[in-house]
N, C-alpha and C. Protein backbone atom coordinates (compact mmCIF):
# COMPACT_ATOMS: atom_id res chain seq x y z
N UNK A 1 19.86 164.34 13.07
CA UNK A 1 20.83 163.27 13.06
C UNK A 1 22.04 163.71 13.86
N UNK A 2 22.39 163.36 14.84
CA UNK A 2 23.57 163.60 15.75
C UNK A 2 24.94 162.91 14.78
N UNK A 3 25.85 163.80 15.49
CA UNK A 3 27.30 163.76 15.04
C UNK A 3 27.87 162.61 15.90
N UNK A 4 28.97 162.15 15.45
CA UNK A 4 29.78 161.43 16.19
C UNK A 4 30.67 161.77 16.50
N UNK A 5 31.26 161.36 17.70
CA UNK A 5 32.63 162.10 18.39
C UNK A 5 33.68 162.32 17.34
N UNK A 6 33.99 161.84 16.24
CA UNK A 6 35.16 162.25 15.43
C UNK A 6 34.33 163.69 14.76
N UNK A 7 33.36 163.82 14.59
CA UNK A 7 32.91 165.12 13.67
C UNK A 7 32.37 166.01 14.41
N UNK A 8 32.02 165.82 15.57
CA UNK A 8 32.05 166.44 16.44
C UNK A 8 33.50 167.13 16.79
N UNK A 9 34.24 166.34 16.70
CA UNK A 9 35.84 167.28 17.24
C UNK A 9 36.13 168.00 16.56
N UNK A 10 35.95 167.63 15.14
CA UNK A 10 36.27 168.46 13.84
C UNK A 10 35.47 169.86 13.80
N UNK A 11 33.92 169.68 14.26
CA UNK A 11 33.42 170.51 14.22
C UNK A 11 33.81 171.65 14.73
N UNK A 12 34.16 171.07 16.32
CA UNK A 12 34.45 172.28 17.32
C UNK A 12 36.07 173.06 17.17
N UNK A 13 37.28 171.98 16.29
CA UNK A 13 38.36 172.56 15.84
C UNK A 13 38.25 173.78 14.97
N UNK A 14 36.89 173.31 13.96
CA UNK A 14 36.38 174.47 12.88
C UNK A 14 36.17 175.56 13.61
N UNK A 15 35.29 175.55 14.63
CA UNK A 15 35.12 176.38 14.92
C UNK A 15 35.76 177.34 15.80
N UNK A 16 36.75 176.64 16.31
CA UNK A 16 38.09 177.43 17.13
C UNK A 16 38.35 178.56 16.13
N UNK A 17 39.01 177.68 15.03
CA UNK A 17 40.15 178.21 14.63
C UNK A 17 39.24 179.47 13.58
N UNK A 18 37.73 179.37 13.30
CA UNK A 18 36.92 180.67 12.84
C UNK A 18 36.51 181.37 14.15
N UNK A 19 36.62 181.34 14.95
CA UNK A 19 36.98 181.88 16.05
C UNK A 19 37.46 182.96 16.29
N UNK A 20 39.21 182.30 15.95
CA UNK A 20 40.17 183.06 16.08
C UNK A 20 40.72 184.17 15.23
N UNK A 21 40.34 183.84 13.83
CA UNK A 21 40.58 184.34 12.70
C UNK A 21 39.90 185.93 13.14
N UNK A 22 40.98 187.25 12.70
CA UNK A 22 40.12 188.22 13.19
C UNK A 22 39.56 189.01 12.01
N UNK A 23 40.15 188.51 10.65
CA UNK A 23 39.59 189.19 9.44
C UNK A 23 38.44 187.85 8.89
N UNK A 24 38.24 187.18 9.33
CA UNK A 24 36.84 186.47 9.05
C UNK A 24 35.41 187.11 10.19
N UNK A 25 36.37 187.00 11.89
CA UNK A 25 35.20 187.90 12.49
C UNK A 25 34.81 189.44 11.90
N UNK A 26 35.50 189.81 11.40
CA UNK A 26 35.32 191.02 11.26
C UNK A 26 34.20 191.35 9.79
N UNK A 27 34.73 190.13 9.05
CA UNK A 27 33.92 189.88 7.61
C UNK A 27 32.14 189.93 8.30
N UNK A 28 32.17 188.84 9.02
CA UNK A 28 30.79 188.13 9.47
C UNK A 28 30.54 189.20 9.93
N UNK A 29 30.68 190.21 10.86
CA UNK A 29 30.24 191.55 11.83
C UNK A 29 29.67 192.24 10.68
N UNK A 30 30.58 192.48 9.46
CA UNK A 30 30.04 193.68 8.42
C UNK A 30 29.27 193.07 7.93
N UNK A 31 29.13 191.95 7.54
CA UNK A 31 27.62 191.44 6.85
C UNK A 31 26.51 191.45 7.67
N UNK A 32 26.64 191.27 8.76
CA UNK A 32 25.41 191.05 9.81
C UNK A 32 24.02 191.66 9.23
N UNK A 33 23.32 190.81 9.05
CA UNK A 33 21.67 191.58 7.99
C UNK A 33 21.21 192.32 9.15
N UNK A 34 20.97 192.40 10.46
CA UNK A 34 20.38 192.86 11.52
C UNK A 34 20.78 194.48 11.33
N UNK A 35 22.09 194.54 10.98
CA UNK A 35 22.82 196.23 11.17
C UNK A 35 22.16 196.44 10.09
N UNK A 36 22.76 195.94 8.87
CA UNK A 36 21.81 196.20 7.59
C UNK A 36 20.02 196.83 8.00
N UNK A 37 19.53 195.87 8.33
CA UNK A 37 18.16 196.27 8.17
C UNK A 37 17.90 197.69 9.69
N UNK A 38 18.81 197.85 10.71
CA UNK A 38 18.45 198.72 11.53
C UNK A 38 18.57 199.97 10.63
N UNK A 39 19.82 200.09 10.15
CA UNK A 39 20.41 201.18 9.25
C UNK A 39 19.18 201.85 8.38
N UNK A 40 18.62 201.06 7.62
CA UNK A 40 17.29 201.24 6.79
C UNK A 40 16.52 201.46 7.61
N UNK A 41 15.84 201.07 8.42
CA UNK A 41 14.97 201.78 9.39
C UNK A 41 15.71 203.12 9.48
N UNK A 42 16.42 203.35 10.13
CA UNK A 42 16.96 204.44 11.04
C UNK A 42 16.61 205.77 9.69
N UNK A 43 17.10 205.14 8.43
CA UNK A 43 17.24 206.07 7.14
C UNK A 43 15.79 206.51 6.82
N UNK A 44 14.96 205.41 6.69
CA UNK A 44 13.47 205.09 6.24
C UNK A 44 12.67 206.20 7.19
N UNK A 45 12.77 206.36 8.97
CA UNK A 45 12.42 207.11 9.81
C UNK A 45 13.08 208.89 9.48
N UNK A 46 14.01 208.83 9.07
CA UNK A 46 14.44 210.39 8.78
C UNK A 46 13.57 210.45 7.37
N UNK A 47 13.61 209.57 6.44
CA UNK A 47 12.72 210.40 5.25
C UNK A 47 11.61 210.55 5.48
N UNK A 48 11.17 209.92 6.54
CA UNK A 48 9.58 209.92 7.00
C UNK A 48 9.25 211.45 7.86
N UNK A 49 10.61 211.88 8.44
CA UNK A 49 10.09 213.03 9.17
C UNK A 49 10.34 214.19 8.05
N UNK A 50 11.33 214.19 7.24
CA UNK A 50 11.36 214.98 5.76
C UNK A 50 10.53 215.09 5.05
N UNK A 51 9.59 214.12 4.97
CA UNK A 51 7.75 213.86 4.51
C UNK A 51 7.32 214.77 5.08
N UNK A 52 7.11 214.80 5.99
CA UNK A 52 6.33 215.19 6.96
C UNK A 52 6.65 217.27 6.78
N UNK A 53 7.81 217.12 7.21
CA UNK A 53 8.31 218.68 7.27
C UNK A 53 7.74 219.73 5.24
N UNK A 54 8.20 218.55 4.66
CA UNK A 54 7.23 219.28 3.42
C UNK A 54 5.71 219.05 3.37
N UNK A 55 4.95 218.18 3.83
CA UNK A 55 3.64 218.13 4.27
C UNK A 55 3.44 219.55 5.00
N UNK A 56 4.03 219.99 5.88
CA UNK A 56 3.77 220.94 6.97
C UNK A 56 3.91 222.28 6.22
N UNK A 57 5.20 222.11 5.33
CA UNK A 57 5.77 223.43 4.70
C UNK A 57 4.80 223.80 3.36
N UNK A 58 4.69 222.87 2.62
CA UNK A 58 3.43 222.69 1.52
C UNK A 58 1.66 223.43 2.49
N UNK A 59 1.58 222.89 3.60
CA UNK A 59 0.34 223.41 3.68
C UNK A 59 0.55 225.03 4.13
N UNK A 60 1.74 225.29 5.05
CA UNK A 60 1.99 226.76 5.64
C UNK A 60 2.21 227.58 4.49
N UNK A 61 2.69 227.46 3.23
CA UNK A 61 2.84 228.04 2.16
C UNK A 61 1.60 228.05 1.03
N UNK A 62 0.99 227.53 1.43
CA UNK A 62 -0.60 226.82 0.23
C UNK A 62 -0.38 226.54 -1.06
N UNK A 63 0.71 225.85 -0.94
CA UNK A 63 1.16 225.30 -2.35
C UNK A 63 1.18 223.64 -1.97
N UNK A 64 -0.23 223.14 -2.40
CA UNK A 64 -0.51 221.95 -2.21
C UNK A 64 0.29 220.78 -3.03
N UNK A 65 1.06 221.34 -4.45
CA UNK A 65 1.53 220.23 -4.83
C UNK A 65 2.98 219.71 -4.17
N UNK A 66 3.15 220.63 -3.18
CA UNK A 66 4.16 220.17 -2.22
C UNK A 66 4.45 219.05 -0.67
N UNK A 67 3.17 219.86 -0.59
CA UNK A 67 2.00 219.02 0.57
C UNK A 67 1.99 217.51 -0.03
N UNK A 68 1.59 216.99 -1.45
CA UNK A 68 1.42 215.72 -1.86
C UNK A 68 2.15 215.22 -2.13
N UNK A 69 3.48 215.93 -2.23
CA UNK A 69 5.21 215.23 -2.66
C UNK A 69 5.41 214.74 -1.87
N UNK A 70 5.21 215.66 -0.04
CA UNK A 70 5.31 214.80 1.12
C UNK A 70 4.88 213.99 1.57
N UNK A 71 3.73 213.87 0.78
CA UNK A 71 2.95 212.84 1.66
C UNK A 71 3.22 211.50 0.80
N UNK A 72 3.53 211.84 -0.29
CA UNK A 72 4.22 210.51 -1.02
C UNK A 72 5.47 209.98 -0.94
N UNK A 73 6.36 210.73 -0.54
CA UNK A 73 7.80 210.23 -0.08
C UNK A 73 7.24 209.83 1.52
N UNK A 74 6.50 210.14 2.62
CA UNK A 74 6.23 209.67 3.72
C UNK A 74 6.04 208.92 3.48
N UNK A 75 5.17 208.12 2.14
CA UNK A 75 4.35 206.69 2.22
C UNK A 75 5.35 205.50 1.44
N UNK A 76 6.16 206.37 0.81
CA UNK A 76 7.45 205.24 0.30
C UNK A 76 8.45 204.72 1.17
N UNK A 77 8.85 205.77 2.15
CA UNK A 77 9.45 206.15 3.38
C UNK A 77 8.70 204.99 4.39
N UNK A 78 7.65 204.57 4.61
CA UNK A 78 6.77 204.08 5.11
C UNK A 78 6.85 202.70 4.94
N UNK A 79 6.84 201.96 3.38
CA UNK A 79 6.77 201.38 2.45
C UNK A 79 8.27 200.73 3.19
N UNK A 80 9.32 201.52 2.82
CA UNK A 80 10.33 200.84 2.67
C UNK A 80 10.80 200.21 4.38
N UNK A 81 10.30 201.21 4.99
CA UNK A 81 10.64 200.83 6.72
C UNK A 81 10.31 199.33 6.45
N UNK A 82 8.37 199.32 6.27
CA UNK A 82 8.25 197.97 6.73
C UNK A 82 8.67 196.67 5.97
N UNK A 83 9.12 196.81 4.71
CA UNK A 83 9.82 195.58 3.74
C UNK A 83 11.35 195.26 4.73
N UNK A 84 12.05 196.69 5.02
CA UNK A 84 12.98 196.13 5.68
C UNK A 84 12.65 195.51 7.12
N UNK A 85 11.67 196.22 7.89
CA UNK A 85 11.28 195.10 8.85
C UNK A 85 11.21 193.71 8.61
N UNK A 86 9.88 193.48 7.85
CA UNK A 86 9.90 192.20 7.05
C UNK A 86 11.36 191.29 6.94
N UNK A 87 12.53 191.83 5.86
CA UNK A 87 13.56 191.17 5.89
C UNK A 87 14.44 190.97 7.40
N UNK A 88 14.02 191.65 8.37
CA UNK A 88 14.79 191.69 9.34
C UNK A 88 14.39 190.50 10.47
N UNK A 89 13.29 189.99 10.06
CA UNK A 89 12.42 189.23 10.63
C UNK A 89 12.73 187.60 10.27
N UNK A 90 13.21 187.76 8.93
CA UNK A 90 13.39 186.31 8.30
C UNK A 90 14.70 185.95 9.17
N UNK A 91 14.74 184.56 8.90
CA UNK A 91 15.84 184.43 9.09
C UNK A 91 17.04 184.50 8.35
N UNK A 92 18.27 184.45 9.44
CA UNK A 92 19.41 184.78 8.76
C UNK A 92 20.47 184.25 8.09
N UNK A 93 19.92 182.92 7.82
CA UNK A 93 20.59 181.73 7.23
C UNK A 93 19.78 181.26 6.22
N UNK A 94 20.25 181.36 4.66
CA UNK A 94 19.47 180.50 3.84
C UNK A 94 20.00 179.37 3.56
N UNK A 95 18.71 178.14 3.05
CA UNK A 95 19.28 177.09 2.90
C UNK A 95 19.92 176.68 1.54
N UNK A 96 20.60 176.43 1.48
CA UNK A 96 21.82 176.18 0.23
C UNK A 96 20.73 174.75 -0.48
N UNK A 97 20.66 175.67 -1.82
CA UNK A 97 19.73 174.32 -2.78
C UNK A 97 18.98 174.00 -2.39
N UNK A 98 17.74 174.58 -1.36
CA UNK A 98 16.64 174.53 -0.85
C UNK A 98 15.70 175.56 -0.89
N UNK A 99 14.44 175.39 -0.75
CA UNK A 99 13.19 176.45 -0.73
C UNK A 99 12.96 177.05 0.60
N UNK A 100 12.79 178.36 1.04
CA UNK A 100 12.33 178.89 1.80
C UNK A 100 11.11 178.24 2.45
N UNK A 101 10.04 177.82 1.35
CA UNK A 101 8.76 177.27 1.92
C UNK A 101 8.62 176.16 2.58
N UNK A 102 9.81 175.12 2.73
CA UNK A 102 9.92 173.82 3.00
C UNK A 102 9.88 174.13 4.59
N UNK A 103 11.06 175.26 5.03
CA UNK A 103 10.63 175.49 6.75
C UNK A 103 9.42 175.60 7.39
N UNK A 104 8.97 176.71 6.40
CA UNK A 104 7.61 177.13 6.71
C UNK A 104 6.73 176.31 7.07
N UNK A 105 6.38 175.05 6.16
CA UNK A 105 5.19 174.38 6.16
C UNK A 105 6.39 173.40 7.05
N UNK A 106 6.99 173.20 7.80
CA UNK A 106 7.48 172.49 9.11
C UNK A 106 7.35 172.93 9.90
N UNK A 107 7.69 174.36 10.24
CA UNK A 107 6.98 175.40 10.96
C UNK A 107 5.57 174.96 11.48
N UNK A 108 4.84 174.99 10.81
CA UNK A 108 3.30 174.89 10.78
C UNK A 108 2.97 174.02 10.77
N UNK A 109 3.51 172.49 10.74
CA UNK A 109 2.45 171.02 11.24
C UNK A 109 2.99 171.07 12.32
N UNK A 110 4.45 171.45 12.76
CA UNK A 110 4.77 171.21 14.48
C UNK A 110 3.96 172.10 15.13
N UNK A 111 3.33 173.05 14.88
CA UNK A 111 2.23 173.64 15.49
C UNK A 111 0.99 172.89 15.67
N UNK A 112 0.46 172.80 14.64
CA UNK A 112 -0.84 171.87 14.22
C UNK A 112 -0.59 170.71 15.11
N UNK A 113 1.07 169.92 15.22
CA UNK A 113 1.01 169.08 16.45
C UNK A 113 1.00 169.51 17.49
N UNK A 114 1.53 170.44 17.81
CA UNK A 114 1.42 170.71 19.65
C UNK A 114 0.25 170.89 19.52
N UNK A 115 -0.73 171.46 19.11
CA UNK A 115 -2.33 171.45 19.26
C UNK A 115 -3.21 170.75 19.39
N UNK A 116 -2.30 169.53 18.20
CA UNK A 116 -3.82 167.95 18.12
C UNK A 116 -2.94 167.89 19.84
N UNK A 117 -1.75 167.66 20.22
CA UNK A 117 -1.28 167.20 21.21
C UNK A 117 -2.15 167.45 22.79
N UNK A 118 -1.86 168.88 22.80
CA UNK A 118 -2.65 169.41 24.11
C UNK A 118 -4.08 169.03 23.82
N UNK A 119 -4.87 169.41 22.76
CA UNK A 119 -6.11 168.60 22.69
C UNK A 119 -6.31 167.51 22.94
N UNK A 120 -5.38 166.50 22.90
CA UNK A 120 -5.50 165.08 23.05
C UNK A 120 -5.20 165.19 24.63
N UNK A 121 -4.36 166.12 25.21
CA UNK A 121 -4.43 165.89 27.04
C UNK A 121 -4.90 166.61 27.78
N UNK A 122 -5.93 167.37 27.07
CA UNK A 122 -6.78 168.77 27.95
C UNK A 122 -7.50 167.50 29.09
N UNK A 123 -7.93 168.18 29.98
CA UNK A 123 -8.47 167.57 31.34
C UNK A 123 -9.81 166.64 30.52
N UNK A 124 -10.39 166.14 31.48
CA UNK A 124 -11.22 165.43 30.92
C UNK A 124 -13.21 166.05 31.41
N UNK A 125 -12.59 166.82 31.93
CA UNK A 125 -13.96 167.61 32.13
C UNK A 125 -14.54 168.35 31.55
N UNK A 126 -14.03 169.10 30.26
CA UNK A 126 -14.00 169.81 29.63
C UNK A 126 -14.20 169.40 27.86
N UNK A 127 -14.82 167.96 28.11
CA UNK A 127 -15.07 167.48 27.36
C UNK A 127 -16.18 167.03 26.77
């Protein structure tokens, strides 16, 4: 549904003046989920090589129940990378008093249409 020139002006005044504001930009920067979820990676990848280094140190020493500590913090380490991938993937706006799933399955008939679509104008030779 398009705006009309009065809410439209309003809109774009809003958005000047959050704009300008430098302790609101600065708010929005520190929340940013993207830094969030790199951060966790970045953390998730060092416990993964800390896995690893007691994996290595557990077998050079032959004290295997060390070897399996590592290899279980590697796989939590592992675990947690890809959930934060996952969240890093969603999007970054939720909808206020709405379901996540409602995009989704909009998502997915505008697909299902571009498909009946091009099927309906593939060449005709091929038919």
């Amino acid at each position: 549904m398009p705006l009309s020139e009065h809410e439209q002006r309003l809109f774009e005044q809003i958005e000047r003046s959050l704009a300008e504001d430098p302790k609101f930009a600065s708010a929005v920067r520190a929340s940013d989920p993207r830094l969030h979820a790199r951060r966790r990676l970045l953390v998730a990848a060092g416990v993964i090589v800390a896995g690893l280094a007691l994996v290595v140190f557990g077998t050079v020493n032959k004290t295997p129940l060390l070897g399996v500590a590592g290899f279980v913090v590697m796989l939590g380490a592992a675990a947690f990378a890809m959930q934060s991938h996952r969240r890093a993937q969603g999007p970054d706006l939720r909808v206020v008093g709405g379901s996540a799933g409602r995009s989704t399955r909009q998502r997915r008939s505008s697909i299902v249409d571009r498909l009946a679509e091009r099927w309906r104008q593939r060449p005709e030779g091929h038919r």
